[in-house]
N, C-alpha and C. Protein backbone atom coordinates (compact mmCIF):
# COMPACT_ATOMS: atom_id res chain seq x y z
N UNK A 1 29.79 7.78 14.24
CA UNK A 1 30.97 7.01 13.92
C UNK A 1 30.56 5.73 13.21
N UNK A 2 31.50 5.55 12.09
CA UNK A 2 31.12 4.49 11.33
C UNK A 2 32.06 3.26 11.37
N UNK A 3 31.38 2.22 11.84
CA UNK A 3 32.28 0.88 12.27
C UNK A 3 32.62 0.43 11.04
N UNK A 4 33.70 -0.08 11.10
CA UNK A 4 34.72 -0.79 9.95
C UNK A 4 34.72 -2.40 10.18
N UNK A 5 34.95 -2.89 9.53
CA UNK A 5 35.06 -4.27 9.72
C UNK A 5 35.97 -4.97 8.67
N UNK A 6 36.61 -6.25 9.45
CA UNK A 6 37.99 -6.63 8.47
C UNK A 6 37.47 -8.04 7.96
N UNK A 7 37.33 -8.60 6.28
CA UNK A 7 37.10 -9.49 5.66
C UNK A 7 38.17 -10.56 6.55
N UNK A 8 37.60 -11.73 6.77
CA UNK A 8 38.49 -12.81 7.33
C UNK A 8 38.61 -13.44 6.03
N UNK A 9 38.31 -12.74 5.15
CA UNK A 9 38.94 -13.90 3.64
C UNK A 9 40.48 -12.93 3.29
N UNK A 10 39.91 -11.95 2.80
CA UNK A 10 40.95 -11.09 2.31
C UNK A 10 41.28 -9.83 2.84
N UNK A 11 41.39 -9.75 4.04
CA UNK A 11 41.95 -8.88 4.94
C UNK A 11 41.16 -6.97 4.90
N UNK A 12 40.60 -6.94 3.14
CA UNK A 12 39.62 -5.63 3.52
C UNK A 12 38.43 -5.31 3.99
N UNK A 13 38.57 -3.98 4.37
CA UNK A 13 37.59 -3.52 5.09
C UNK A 13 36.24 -3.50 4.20
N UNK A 14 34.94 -4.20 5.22
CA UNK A 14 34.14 -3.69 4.86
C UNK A 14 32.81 -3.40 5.38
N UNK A 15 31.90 -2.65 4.77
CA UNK A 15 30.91 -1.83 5.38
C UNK A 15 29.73 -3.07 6.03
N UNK A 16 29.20 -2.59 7.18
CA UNK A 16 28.43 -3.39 7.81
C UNK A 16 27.07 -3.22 6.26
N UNK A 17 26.17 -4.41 6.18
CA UNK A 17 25.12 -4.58 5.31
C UNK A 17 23.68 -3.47 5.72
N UNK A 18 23.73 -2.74 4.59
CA UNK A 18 22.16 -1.89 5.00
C UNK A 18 21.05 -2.94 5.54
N UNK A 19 19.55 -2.79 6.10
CA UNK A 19 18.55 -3.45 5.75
C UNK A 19 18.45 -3.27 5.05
N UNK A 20 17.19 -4.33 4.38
CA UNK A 20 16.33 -4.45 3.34
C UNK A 20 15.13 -3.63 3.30
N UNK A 21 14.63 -3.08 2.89
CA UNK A 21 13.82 -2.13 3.16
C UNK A 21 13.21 -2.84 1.72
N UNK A 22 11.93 -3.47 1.98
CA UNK A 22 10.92 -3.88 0.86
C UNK A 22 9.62 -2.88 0.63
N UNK A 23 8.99 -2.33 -0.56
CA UNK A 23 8.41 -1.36 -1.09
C UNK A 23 7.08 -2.58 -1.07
N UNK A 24 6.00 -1.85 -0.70
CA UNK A 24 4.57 -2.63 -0.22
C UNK A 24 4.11 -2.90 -1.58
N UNK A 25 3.86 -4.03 -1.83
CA UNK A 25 3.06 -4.53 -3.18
C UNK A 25 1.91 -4.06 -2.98
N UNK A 26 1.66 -2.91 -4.45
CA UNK A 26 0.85 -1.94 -5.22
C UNK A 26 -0.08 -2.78 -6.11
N UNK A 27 -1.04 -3.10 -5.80
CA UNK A 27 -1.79 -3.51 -7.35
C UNK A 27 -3.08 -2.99 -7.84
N UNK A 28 -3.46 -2.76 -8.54
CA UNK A 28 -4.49 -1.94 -9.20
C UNK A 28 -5.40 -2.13 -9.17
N UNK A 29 -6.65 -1.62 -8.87
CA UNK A 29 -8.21 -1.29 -9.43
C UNK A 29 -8.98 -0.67 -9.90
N UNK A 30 -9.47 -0.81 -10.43
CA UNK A 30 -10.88 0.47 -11.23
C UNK A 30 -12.11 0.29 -10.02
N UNK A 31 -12.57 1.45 -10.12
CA UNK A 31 -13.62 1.64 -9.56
C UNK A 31 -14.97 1.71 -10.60
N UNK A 32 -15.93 0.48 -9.79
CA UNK A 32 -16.94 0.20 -10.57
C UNK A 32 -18.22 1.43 -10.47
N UNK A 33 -18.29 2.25 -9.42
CA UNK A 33 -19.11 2.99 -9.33
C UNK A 33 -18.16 4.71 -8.53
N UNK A 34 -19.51 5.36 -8.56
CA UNK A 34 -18.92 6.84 -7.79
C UNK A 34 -18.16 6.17 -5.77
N UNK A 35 -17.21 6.26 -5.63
CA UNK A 35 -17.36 5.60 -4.01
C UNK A 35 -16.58 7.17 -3.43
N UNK A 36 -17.32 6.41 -2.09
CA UNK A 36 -16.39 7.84 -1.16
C UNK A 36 -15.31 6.69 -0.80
N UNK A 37 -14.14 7.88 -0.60
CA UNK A 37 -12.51 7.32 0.25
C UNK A 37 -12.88 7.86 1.58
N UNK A 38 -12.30 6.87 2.29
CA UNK A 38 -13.12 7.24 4.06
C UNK A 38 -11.13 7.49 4.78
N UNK A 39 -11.51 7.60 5.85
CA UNK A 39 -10.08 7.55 6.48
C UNK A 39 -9.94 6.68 8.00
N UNK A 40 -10.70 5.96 7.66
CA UNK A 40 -10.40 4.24 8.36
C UNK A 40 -11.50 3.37 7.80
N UNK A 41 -11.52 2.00 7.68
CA UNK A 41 -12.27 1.11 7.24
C UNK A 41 -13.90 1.00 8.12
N UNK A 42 -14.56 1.37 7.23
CA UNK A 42 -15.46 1.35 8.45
C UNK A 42 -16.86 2.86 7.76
N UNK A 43 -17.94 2.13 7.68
CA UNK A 43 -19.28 3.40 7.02
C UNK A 43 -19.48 4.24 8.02
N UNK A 44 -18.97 4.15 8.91
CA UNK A 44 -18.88 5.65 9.89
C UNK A 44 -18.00 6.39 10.05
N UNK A 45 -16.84 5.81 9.25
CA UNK A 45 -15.65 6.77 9.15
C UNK A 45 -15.32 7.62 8.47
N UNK A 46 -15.08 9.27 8.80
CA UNK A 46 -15.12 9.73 8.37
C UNK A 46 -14.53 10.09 6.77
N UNK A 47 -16.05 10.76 6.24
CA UNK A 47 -15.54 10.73 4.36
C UNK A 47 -14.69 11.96 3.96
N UNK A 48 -13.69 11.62 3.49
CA UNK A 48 -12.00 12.23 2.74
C UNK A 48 -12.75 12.90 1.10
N UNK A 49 -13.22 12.33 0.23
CA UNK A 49 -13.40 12.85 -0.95
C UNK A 49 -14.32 11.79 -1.96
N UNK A 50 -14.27 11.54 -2.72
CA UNK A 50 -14.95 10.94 -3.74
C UNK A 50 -14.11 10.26 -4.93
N UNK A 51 -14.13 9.22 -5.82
CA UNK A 51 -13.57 9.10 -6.60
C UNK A 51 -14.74 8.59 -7.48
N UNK A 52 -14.39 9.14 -8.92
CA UNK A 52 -15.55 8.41 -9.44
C UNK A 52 -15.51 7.38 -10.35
N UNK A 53 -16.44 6.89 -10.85
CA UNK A 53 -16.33 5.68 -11.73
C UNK A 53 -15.65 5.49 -12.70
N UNK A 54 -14.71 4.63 -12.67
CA UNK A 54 -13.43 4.31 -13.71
C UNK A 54 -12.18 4.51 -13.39
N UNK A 55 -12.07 5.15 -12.07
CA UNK A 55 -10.98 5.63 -11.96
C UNK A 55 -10.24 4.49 -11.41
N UNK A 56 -9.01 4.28 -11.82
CA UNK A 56 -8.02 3.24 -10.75
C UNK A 56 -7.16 3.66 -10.18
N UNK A 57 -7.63 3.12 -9.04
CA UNK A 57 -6.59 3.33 -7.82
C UNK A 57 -5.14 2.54 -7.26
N UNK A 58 -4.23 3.09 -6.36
CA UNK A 58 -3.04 2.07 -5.98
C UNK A 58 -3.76 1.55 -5.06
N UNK A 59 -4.17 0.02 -4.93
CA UNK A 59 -4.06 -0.21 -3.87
C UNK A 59 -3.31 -1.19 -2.93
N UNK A 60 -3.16 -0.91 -1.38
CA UNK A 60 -1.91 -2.30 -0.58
C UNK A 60 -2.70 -3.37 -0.52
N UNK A 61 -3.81 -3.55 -0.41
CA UNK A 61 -4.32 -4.64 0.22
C UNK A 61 -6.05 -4.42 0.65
N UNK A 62 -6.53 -5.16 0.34
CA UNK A 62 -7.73 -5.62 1.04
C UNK A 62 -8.12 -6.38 2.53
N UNK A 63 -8.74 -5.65 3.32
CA UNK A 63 -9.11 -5.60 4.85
C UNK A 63 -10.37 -5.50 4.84
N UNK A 64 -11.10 -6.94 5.53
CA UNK A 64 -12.17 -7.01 5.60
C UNK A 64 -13.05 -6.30 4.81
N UNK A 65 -13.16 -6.45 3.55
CA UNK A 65 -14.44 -5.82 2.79
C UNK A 65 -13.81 -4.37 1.69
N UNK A 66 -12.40 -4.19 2.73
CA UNK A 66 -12.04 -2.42 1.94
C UNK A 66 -10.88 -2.42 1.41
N UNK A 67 -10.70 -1.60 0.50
CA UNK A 67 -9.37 -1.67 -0.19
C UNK A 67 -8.64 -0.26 0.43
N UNK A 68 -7.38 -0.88 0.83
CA UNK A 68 -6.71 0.00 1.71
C UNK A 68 -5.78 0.77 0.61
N UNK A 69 -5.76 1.73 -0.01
CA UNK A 69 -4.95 2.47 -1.08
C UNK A 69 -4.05 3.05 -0.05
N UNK A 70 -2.85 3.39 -1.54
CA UNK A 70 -1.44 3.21 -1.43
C UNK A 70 -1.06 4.78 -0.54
N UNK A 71 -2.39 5.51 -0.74
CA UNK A 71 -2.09 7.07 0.38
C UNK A 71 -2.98 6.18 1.89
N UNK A 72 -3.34 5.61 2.47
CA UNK A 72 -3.39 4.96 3.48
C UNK A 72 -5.26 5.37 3.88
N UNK A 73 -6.24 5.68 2.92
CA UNK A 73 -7.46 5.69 2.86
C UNK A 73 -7.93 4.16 2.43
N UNK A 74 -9.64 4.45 2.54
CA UNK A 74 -10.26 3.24 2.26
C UNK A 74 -11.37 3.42 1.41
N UNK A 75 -11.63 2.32 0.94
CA UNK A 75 -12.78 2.39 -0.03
C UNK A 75 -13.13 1.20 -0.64
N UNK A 76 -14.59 0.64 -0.08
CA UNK A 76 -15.36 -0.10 0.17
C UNK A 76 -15.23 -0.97 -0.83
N UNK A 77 -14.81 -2.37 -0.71
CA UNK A 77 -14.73 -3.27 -1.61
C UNK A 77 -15.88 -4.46 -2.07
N UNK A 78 -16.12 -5.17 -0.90
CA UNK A 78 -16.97 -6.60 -0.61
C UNK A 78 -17.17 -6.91 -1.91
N UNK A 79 -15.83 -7.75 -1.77
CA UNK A 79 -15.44 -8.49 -2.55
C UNK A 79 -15.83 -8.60 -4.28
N UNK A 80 -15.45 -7.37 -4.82
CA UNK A 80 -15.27 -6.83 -5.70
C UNK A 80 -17.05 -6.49 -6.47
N UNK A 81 -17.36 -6.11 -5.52
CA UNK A 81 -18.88 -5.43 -5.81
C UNK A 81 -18.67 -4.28 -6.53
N UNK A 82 -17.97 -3.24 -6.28
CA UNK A 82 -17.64 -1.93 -6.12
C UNK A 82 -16.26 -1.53 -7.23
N UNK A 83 -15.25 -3.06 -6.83
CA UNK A 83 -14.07 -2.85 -8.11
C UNK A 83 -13.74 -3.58 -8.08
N UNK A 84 -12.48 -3.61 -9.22
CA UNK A 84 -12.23 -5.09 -9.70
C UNK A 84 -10.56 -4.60 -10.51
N UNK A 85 -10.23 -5.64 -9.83
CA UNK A 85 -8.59 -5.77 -10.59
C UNK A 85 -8.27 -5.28 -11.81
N UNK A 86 -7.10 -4.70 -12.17
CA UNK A 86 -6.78 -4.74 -13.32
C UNK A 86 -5.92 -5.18 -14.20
């Protein structure tokens, strides 16, 4: 059931406000060398695949040392040894 609600300005009905639902800022890198994508931050975690040199990736954010890409893998940053903005 969908609640209605009455404007105290002008007497119509209207719909309660959706949230905001904000989309995670994406920003880009190239990869400076061959790296493995791991599937948590961390050189013991287990390795997902390979990407190789040149390729750019989505990524959310950087965490301690790793760049956390936009499918929710990692791949080793310290501080742009490995890649670098684009």
């Amino acid at each position: 059931m969908v609640k209605s609600f009455r404007s105290k300005q002008d007497g119509r009905e209207a719909k309660p406000k959706q949230p905001v639902v904000e989309e995670p800022k994406v920003e880009m890198y190239r990869l400076k060398s061959l790296m493995n994508v791991r599937k948590k931050p961390s050189m013991n975690a287990q390795i997902l695949g390979t990407r190789a040199r040149g390729t750019v990736v989505r990524v959310l954010g950087v965490e301690d040392g790793w760049l956390h890409l936009a499918d929710d893998t990692f791949i080793l940053y310290q501080s742009g040894r490995f890649a670098e903005k684009e």
